[in-house]
N, C-alpha and C. Protein backbone atom coordinates (compact mmCIF):
# COMPACT_ATOMS: atom_id res chain seq x y z
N UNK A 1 39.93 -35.37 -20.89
CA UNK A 1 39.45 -34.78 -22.12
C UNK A 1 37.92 -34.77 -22.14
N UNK A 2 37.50 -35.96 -21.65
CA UNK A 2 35.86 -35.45 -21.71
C UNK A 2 35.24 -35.34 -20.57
N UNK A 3 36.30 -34.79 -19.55
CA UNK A 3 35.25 -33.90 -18.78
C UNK A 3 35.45 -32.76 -19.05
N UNK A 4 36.93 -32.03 -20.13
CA UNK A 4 36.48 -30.69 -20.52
C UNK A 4 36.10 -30.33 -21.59
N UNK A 5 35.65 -31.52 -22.03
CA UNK A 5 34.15 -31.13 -23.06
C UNK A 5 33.20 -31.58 -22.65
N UNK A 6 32.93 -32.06 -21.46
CA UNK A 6 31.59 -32.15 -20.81
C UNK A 6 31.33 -30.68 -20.40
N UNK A 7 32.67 -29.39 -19.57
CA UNK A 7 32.20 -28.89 -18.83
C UNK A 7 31.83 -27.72 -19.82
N UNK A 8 32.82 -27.72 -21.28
CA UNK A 8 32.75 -26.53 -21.95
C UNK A 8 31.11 -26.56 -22.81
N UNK A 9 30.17 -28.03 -22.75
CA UNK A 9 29.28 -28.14 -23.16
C UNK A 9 28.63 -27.47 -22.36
N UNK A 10 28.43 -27.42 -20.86
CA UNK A 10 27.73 -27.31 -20.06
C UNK A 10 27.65 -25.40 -19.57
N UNK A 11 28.45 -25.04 -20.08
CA UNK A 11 28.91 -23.80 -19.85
C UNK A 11 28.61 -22.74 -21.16
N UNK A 12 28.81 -23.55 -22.38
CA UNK A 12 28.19 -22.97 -23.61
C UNK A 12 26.52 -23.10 -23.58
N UNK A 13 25.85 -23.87 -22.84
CA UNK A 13 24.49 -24.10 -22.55
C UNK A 13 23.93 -23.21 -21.62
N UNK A 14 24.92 -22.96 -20.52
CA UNK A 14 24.52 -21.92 -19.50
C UNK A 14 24.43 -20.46 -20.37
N UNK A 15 25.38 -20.21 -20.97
CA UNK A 15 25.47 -18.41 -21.67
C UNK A 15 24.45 -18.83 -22.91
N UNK A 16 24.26 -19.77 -23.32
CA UNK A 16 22.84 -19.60 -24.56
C UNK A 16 21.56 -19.64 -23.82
N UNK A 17 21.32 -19.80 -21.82
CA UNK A 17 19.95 -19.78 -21.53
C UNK A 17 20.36 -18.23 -21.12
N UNK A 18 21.67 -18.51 -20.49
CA UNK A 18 21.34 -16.38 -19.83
C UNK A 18 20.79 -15.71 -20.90
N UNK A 19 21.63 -15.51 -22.13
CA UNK A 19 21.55 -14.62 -23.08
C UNK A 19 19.70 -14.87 -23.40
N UNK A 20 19.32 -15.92 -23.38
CA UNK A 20 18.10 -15.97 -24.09
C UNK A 20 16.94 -14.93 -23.36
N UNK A 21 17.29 -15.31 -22.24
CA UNK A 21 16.21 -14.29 -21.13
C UNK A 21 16.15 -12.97 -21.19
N UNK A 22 15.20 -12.35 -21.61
CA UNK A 22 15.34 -10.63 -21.65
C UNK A 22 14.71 -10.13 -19.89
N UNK A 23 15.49 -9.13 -19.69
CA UNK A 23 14.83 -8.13 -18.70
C UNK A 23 14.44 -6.89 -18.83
N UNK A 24 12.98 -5.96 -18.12
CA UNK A 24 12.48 -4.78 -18.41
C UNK A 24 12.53 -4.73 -17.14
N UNK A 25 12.37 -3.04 -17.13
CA UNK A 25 12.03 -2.82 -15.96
C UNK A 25 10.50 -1.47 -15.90
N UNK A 26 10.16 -1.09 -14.71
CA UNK A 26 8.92 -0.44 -15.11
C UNK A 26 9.28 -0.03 -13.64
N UNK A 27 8.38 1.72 -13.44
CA UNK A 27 8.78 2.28 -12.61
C UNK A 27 7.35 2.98 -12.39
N UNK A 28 6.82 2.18 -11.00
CA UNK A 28 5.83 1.88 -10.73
C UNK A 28 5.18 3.28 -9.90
N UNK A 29 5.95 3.97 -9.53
CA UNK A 29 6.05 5.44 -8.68
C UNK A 29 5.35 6.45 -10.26
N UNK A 30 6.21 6.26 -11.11
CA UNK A 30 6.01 7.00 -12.24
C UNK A 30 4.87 6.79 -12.75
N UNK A 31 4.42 5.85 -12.99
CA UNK A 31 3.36 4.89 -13.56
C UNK A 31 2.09 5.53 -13.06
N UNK A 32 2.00 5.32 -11.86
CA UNK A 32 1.21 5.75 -10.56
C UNK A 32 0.75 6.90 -10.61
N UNK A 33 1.61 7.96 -10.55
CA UNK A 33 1.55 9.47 -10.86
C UNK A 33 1.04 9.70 -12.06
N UNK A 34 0.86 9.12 -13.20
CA UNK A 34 0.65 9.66 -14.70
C UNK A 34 -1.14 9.18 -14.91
N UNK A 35 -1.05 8.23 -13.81
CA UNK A 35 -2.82 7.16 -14.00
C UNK A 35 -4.00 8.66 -13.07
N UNK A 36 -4.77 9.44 -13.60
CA UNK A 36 -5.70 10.41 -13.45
C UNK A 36 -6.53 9.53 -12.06
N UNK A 37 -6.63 8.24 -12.27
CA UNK A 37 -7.95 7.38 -11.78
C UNK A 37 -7.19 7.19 -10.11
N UNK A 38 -6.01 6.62 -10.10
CA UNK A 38 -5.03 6.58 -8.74
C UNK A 38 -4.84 7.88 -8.32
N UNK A 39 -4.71 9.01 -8.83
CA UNK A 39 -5.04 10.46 -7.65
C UNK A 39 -6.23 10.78 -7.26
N UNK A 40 -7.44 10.39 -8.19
CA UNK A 40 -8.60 10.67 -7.28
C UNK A 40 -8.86 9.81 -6.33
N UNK A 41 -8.16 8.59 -6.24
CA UNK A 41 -8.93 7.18 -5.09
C UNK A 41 -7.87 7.74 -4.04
N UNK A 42 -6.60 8.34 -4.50
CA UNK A 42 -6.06 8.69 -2.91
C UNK A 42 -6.77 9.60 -2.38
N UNK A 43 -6.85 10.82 -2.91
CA UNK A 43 -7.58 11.55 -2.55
C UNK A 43 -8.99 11.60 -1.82
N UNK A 44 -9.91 10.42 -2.90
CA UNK A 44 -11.14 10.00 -1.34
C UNK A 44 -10.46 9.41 -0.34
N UNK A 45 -9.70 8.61 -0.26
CA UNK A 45 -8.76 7.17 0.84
C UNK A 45 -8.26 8.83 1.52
N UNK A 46 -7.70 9.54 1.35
CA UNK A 46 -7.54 10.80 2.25
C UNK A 46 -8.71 11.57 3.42
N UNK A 47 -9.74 11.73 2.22
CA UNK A 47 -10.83 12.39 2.38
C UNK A 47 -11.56 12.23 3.83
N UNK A 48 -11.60 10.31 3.38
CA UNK A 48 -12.52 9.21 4.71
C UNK A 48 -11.10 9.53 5.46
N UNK A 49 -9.92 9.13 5.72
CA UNK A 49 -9.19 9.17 6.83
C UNK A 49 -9.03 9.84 7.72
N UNK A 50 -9.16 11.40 6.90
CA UNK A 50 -9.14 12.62 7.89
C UNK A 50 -10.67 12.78 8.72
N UNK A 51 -12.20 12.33 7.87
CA UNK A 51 -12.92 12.35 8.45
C UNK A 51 -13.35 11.14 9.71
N UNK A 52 -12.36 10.14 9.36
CA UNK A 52 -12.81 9.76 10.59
C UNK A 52 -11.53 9.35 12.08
N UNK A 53 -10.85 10.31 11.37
CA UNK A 53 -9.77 10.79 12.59
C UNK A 53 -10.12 11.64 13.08
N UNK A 54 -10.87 13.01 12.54
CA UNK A 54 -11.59 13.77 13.13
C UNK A 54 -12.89 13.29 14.36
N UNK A 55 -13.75 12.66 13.82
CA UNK A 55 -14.26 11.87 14.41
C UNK A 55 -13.36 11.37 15.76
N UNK A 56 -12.45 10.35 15.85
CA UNK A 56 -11.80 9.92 16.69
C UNK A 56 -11.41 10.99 17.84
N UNK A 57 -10.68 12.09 17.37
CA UNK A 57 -10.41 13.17 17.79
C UNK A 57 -11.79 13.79 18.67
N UNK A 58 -12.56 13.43 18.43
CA UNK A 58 -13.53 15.29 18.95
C UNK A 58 -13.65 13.75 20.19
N UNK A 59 -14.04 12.20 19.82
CA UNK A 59 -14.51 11.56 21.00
C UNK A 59 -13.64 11.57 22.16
N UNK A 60 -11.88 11.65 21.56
CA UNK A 60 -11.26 11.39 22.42
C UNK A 60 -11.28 12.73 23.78
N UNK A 61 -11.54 14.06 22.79
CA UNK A 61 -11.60 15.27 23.42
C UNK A 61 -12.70 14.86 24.61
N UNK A 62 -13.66 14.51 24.20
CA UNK A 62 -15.02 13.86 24.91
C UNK A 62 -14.69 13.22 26.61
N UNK A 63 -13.80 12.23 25.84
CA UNK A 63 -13.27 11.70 27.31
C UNK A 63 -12.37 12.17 28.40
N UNK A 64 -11.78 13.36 27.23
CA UNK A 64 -10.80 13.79 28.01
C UNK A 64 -11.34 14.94 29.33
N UNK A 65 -12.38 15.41 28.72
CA UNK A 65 -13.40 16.34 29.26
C UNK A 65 -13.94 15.70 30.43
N UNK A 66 -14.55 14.42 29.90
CA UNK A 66 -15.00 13.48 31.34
C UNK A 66 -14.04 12.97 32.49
N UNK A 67 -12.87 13.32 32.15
CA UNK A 67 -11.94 13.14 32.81
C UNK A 67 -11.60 14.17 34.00
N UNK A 68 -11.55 15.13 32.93
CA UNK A 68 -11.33 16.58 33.70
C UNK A 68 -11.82 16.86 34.51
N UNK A 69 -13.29 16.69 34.63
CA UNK A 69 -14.24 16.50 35.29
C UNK A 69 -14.28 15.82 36.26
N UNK A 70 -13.87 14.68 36.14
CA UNK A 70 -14.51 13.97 36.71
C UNK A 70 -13.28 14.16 37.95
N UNK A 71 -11.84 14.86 37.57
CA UNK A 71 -10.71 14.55 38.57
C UNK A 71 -11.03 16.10 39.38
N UNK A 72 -11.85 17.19 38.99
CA UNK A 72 -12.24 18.24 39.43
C UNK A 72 -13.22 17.48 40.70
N UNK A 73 -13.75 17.32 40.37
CA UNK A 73 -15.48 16.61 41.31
C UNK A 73 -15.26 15.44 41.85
N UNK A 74 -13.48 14.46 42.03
CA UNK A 74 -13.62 13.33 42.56
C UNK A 74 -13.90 13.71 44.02
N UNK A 75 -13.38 14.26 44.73
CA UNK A 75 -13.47 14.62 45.94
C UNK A 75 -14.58 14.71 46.84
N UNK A 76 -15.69 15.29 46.06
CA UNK A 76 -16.91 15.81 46.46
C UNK A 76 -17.85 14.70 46.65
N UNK A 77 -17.40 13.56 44.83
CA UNK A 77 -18.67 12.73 45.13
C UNK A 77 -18.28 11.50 46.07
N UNK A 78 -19.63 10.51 45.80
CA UNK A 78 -19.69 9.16 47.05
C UNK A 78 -19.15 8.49 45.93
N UNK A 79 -19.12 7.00 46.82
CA UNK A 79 -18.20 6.11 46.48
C UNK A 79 -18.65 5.42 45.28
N UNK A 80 -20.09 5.49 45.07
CA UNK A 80 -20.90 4.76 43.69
C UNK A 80 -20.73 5.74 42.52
N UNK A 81 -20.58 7.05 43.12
CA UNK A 81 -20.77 8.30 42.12
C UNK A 81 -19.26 8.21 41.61
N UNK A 82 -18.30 7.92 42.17
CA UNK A 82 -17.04 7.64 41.36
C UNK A 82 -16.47 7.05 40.87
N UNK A 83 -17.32 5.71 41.15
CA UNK A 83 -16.78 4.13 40.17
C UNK A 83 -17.87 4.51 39.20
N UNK A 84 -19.23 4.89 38.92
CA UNK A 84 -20.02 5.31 37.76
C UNK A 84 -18.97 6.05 36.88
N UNK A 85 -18.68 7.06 37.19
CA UNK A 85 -17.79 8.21 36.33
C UNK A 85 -16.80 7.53 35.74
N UNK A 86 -16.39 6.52 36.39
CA UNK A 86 -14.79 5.84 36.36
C UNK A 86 -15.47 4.56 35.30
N UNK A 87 -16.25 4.30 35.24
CA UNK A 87 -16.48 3.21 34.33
C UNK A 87 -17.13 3.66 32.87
N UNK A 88 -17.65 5.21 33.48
CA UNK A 88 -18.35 5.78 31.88
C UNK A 88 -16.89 6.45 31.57
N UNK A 89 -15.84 7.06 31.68
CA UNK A 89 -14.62 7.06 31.49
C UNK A 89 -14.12 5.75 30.21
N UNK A 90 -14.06 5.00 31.45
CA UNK A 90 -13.13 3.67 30.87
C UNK A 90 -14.11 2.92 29.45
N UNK A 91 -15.55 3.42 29.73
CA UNK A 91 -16.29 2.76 28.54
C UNK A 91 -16.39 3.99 27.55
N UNK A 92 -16.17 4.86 27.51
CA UNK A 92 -15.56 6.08 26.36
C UNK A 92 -13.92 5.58 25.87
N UNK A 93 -13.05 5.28 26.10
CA UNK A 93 -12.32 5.08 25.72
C UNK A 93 -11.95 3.55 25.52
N UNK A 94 -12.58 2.66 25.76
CA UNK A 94 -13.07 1.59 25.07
C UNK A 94 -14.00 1.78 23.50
N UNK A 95 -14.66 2.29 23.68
CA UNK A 95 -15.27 2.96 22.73
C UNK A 95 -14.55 3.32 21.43
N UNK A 96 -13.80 4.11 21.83
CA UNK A 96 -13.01 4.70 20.73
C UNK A 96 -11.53 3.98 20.41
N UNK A 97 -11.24 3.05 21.25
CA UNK A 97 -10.43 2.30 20.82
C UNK A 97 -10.89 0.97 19.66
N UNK A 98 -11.69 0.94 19.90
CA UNK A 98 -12.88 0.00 19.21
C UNK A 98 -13.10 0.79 17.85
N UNK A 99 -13.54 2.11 17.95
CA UNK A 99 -13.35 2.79 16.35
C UNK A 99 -12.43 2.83 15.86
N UNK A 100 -11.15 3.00 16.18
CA UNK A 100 -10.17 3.06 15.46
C UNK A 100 -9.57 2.01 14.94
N UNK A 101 -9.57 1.24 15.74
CA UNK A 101 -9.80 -0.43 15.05
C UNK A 101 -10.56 -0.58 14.02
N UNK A 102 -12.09 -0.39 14.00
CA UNK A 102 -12.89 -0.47 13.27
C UNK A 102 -12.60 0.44 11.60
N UNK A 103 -11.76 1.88 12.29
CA UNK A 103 -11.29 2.46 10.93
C UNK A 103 -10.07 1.98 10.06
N UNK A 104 -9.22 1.73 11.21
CA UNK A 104 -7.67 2.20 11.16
C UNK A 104 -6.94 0.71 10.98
N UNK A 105 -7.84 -0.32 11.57
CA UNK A 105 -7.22 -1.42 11.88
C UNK A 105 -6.57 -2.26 10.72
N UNK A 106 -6.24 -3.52 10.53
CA UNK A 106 -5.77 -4.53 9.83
C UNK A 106 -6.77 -4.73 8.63
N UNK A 107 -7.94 -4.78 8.80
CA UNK A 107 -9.15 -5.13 8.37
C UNK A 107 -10.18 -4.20 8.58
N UNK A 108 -9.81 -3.15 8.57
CA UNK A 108 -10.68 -1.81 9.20
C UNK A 108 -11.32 -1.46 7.83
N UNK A 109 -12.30 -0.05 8.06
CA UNK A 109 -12.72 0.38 6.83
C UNK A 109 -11.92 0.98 5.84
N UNK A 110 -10.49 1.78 6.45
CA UNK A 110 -9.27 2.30 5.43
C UNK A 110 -8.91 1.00 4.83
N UNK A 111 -8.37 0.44 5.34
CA UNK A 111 -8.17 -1.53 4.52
C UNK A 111 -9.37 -1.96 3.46
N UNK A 112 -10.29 -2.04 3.72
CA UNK A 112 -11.35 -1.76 2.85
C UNK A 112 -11.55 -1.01 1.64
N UNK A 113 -11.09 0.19 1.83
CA UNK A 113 -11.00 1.39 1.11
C UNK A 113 -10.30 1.28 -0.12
N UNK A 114 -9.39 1.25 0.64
CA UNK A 114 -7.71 0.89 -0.22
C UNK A 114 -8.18 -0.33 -1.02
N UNK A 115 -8.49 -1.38 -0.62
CA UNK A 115 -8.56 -2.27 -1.78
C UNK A 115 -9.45 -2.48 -2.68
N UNK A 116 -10.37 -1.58 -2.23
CA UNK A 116 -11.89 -1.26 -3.02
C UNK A 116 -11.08 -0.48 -4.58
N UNK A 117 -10.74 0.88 -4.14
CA UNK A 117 -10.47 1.75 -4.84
C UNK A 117 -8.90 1.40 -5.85
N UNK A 118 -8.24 1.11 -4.97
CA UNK A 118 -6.58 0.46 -5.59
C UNK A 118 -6.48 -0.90 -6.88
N UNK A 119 -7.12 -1.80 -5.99
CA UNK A 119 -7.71 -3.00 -6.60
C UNK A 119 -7.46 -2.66 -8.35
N UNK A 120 -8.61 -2.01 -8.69
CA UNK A 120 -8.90 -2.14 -10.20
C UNK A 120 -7.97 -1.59 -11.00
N UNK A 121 -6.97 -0.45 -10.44
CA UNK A 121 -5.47 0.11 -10.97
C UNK A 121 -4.55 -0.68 -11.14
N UNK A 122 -4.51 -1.65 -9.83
CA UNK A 122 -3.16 -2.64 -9.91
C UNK A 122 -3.35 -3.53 -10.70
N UNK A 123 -4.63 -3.97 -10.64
CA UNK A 123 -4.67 -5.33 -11.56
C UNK A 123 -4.31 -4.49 -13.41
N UNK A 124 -4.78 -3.55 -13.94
CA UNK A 124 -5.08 -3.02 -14.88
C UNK A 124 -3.27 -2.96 -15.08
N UNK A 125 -2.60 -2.82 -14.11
CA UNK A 125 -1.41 -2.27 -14.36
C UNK A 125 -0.46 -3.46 -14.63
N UNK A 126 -0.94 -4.71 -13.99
CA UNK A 126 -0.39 -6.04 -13.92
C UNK A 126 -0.52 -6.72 -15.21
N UNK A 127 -2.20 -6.31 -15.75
CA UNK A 127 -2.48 -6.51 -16.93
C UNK A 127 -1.71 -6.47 -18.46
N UNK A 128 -1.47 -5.08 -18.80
CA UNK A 128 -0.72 -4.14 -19.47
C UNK A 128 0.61 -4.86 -18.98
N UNK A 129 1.75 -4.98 -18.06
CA UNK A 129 2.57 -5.26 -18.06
C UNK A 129 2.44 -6.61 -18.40
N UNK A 130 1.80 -7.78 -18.31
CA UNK A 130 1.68 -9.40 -18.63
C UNK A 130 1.77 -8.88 -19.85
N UNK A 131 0.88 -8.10 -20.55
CA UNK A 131 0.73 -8.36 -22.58
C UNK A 131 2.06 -7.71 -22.84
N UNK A 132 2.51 -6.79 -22.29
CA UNK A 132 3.98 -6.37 -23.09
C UNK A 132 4.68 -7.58 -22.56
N UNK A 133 4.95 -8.32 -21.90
CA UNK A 133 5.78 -8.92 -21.56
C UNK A 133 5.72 -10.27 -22.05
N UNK A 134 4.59 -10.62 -22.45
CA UNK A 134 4.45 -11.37 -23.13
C UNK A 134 4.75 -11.52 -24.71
N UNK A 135 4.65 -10.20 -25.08
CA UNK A 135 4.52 -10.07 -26.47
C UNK A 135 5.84 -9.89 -26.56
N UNK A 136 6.75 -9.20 -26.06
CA UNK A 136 8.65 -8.74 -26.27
C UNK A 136 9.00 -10.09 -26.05
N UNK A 137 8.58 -10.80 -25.12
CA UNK A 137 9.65 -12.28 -24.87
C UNK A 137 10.17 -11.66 -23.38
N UNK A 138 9.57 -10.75 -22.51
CA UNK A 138 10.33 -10.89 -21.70
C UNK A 138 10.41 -11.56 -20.02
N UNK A 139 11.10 -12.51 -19.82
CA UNK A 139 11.27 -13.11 -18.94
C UNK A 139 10.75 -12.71 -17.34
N UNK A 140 11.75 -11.43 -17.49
CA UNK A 140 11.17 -10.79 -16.29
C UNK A 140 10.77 -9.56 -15.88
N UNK A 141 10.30 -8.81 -15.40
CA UNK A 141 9.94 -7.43 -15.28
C UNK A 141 9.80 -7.24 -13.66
N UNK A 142 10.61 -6.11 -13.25
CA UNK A 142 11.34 -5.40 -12.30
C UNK A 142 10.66 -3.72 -11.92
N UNK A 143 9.72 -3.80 -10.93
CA UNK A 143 9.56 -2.86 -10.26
C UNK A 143 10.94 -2.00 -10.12
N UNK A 144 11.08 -0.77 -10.94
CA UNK A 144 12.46 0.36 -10.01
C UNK A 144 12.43 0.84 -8.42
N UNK A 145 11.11 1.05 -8.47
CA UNK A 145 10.71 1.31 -7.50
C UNK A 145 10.97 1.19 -5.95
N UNK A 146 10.41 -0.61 -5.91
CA UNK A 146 10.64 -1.26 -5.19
C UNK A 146 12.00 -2.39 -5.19
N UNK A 147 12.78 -2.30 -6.34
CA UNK A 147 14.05 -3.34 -6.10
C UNK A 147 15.17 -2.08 -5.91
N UNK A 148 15.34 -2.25 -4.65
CA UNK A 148 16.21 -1.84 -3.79
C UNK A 148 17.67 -2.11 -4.48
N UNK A 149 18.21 -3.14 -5.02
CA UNK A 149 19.36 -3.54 -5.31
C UNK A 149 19.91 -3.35 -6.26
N UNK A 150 19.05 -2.52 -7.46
CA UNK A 150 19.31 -1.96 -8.35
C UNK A 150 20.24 -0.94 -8.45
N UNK A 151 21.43 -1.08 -9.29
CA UNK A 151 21.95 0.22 -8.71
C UNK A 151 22.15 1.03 -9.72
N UNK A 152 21.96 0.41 -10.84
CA UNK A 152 21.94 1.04 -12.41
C UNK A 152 21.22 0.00 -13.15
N UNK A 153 20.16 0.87 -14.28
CA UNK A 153 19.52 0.20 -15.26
C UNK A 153 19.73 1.00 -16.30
N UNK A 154 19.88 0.20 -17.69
CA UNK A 154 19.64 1.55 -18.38
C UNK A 154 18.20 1.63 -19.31
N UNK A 155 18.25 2.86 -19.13
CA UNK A 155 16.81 3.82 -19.93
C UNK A 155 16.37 2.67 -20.71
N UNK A 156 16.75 2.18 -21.62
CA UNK A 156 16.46 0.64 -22.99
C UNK A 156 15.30 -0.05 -22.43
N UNK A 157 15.65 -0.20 -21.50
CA UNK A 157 14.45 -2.18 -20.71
C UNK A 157 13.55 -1.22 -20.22
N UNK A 158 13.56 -0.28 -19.61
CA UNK A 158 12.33 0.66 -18.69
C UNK A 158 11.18 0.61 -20.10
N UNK A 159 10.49 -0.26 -19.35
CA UNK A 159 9.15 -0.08 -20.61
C UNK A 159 7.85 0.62 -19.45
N UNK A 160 7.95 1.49 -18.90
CA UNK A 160 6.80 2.07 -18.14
C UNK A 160 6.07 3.15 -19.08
N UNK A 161 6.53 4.41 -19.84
CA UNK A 161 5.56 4.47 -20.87
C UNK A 161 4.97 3.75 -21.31
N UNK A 162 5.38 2.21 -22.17
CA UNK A 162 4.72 1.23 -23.03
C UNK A 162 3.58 0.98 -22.14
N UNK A 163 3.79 0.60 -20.92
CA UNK A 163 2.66 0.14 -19.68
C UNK A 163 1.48 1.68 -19.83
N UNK A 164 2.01 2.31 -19.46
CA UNK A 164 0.57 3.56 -19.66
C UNK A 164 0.01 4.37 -20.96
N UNK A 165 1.09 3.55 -21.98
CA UNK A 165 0.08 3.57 -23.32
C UNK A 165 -0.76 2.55 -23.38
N UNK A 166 -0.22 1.90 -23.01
CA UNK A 166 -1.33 0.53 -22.89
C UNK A 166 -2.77 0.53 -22.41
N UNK A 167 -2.27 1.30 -21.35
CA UNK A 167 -3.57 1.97 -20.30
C UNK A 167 -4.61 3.13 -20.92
N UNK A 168 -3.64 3.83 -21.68
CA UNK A 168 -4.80 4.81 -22.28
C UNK A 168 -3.99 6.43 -21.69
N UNK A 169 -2.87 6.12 -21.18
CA UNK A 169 -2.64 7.22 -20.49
C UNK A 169 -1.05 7.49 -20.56
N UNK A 170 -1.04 8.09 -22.23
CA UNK A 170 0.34 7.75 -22.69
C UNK A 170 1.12 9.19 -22.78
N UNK A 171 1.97 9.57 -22.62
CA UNK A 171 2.62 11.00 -22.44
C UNK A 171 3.04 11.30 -23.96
């Protein structure tokens, strides 16, 4: 007898914490698209990428040329004249492996870019979602976006308008 009113205590305690917890969700794709300030930073983060892939591009053409060259004219030259060619070769494409790193890499200038320009959206967006979420009571808040496991929500908890009125950028 009193372990099944130990367990029915323990079980009436569990459904008064579920129930207490509210969930929203916010749909961060949407969100994204409606913010004026996040299409122009892709758009430069575009701008620099293409210009310095271009870049990358005309050097690699560069080497490829010295190449061409250099497999046209191996024949002809001496033995110093073709380890020279062969090392200004190999130091052109050192070169540009080194830029693209320098652009493209982990820590490159696009990495840079991105968090220069992104930075002040996400936090702004993290922002706005903490005060609604704070202020409703709600427990947790759920990217649509990104939770994969979702397989139905309904319309009710999606507070992503509330998030870009918040912002200034309300439909």
């Amino acid at each position: 007898m009193r372990k099944s009113l130990l367990i029915a205590c323990a079980l009436f305690a569990a459904c008064l914490t579920a129930q207490a917890q509210r969930f929203a969700l916010i749909d961060m794709e949407y969100i994204l698209r409606n913010i004026p300030a996040y299409e122009s930073a892709n758009q430069e983060i575009e701008q620099s990428s293409k210009e310095w892939q271009d870049e990358i591009e005309k050097l690699a053409g560069e080497a490829k040329s010295m190449y061409e060259s250099y497999q046209k004219t191996a024949s002809t030259l001496t033995d110093a004249q073709r380890t020279a060619k062969e090392e200004a070769i190999v130091n052109k494409e050192t070169d540009i492996a080194e830029l693209r790193r320098q652009y493209f890499g982990p820590s490159g200038e696009l990495a840079k870019l991105q968090e220069e320009l992104m930075r002040p959206i996400q936090d702004a967006i993290y922002d706005a979602v903490k005060e609604i979420a704070t202020e409703k009571g709600y427990a947790v808040v759920t990217d649509r976006a990104s939770a994969t496991s979702i397989i139905f929500a309904s319309p009710e908890i999606d507070i992503s308008d509330e998030v870009l009125a918040r912002l200034g950028h309300a439909k």
